[in-house]
Protein backbone atom coordinates (compact mmCIF):
# COMPACT_ATOMS: atom_id res chain seq x y z
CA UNK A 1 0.00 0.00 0.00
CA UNK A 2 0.62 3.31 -1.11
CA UNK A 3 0.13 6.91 0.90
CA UNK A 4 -3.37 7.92 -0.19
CA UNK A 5 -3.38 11.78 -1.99
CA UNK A 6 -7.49 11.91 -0.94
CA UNK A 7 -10.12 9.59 0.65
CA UNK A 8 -14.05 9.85 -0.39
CA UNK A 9 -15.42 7.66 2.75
CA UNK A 10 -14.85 8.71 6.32
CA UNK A 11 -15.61 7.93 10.28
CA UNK A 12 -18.72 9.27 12.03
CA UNK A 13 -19.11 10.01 15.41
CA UNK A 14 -22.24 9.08 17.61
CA UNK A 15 -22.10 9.31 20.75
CA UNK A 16 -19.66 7.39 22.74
CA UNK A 17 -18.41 5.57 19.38
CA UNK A 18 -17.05 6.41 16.40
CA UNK A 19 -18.81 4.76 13.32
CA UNK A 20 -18.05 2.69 11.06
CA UNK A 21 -18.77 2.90 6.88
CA UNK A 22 -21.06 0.59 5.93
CA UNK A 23 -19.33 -2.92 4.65
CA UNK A 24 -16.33 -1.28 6.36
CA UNK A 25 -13.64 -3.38 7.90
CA UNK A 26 -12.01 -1.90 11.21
CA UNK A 27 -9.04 -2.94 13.71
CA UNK A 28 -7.17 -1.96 17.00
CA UNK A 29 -4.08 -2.31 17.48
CA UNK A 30 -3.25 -3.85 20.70
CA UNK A 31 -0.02 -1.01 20.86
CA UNK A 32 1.15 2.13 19.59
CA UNK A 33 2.40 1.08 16.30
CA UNK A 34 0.42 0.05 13.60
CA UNK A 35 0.82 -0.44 10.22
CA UNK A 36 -0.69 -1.46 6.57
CA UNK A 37 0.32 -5.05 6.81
CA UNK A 38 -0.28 -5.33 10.71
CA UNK A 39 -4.20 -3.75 9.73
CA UNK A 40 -4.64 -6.25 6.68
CA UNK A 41 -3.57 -9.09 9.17
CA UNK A 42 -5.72 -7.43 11.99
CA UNK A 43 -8.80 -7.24 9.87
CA UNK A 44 -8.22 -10.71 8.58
CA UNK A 45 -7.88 -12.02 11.89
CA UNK A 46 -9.57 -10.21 14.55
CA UNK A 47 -11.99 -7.72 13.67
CA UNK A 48 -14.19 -5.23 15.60
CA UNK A 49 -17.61 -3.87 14.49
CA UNK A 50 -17.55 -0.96 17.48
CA UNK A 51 -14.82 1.48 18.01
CA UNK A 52 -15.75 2.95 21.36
CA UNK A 53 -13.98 6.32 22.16
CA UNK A 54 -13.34 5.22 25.89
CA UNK A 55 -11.00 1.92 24.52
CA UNK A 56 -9.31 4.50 21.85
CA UNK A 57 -8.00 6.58 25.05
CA UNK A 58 -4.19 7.27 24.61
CA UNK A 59 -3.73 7.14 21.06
CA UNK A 60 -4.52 3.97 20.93
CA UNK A 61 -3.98 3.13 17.00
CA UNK A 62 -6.96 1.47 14.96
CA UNK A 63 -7.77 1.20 11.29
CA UNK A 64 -10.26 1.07 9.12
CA UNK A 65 -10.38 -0.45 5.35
CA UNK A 66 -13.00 0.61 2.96
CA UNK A 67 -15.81 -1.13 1.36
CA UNK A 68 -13.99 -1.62 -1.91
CA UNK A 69 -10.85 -2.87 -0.19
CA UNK A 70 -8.93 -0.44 -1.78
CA UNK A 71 -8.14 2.39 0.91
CA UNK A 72 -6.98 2.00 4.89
CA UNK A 73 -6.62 4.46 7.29
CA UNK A 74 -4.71 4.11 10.52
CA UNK A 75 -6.17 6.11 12.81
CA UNK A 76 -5.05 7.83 16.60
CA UNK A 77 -7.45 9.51 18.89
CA UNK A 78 -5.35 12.29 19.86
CA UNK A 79 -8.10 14.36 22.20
CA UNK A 80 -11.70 12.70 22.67
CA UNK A 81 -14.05 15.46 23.40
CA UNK A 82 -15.92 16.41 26.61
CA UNK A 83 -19.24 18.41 27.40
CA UNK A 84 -16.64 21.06 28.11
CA UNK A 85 -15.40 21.44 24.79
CA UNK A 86 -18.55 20.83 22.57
CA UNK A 87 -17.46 16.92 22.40
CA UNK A 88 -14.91 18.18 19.10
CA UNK A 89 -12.65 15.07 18.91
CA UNK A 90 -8.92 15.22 17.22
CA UNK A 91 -7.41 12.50 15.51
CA UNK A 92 -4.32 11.86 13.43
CA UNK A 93 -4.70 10.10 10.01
CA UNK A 94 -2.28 8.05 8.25
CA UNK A 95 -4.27 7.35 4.74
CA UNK A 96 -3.49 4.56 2.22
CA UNK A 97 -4.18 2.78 -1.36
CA UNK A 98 -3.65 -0.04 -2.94
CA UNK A 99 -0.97 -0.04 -6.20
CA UNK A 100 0.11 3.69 -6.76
């Protein structure tokens, strides 16, 4: 996989949880480094269908690969939001796609 110049499918947020694209595949890493081939193996092998803001706490890395299969994103959860601050979350994207 390739750095990915633009992505047309995203994350939502709801709540407590960040949500997934439909026929979306998602991941999270059990560390703090994550990459392409540890995702592919990840969603291959253990896959989640919820990606609750608490568990992403710490920059916890996850990923998410898009319904065609042809884009990933590692994601990090830099600040989660609070009442105080209007619940705005931050996160740090690392974007991907196959070939190039």
């Amino acid at each position: 996989m390739v750095p990915a110049e633009t992505s047309d499918w995203f994350l939502a947020r709801s709540g407590d949880a960040f949500v997934l694209p439909e026929d979306s595949d998602a991941f999270v890493g059990a560390g703090y480094v994550l990459g392409p081939a540890d995702c592919e193996r990840g969603i291959g092998t253990e896959p989640v269908t919820e990606l609750l803001i608490d568990d992403l706490a710490d920059e916890r890395p996850f990923c998410v690969r898009s319904p065609d299969g042809e884009e990933l994103v590692i994601v990090r959860l830099v600040h989660p939001g609070t009442e105080e601050d209007d619940g705005s979350v931050t996160v740090v994207l690392s974007s991907y796609t196959r070939g190039g």
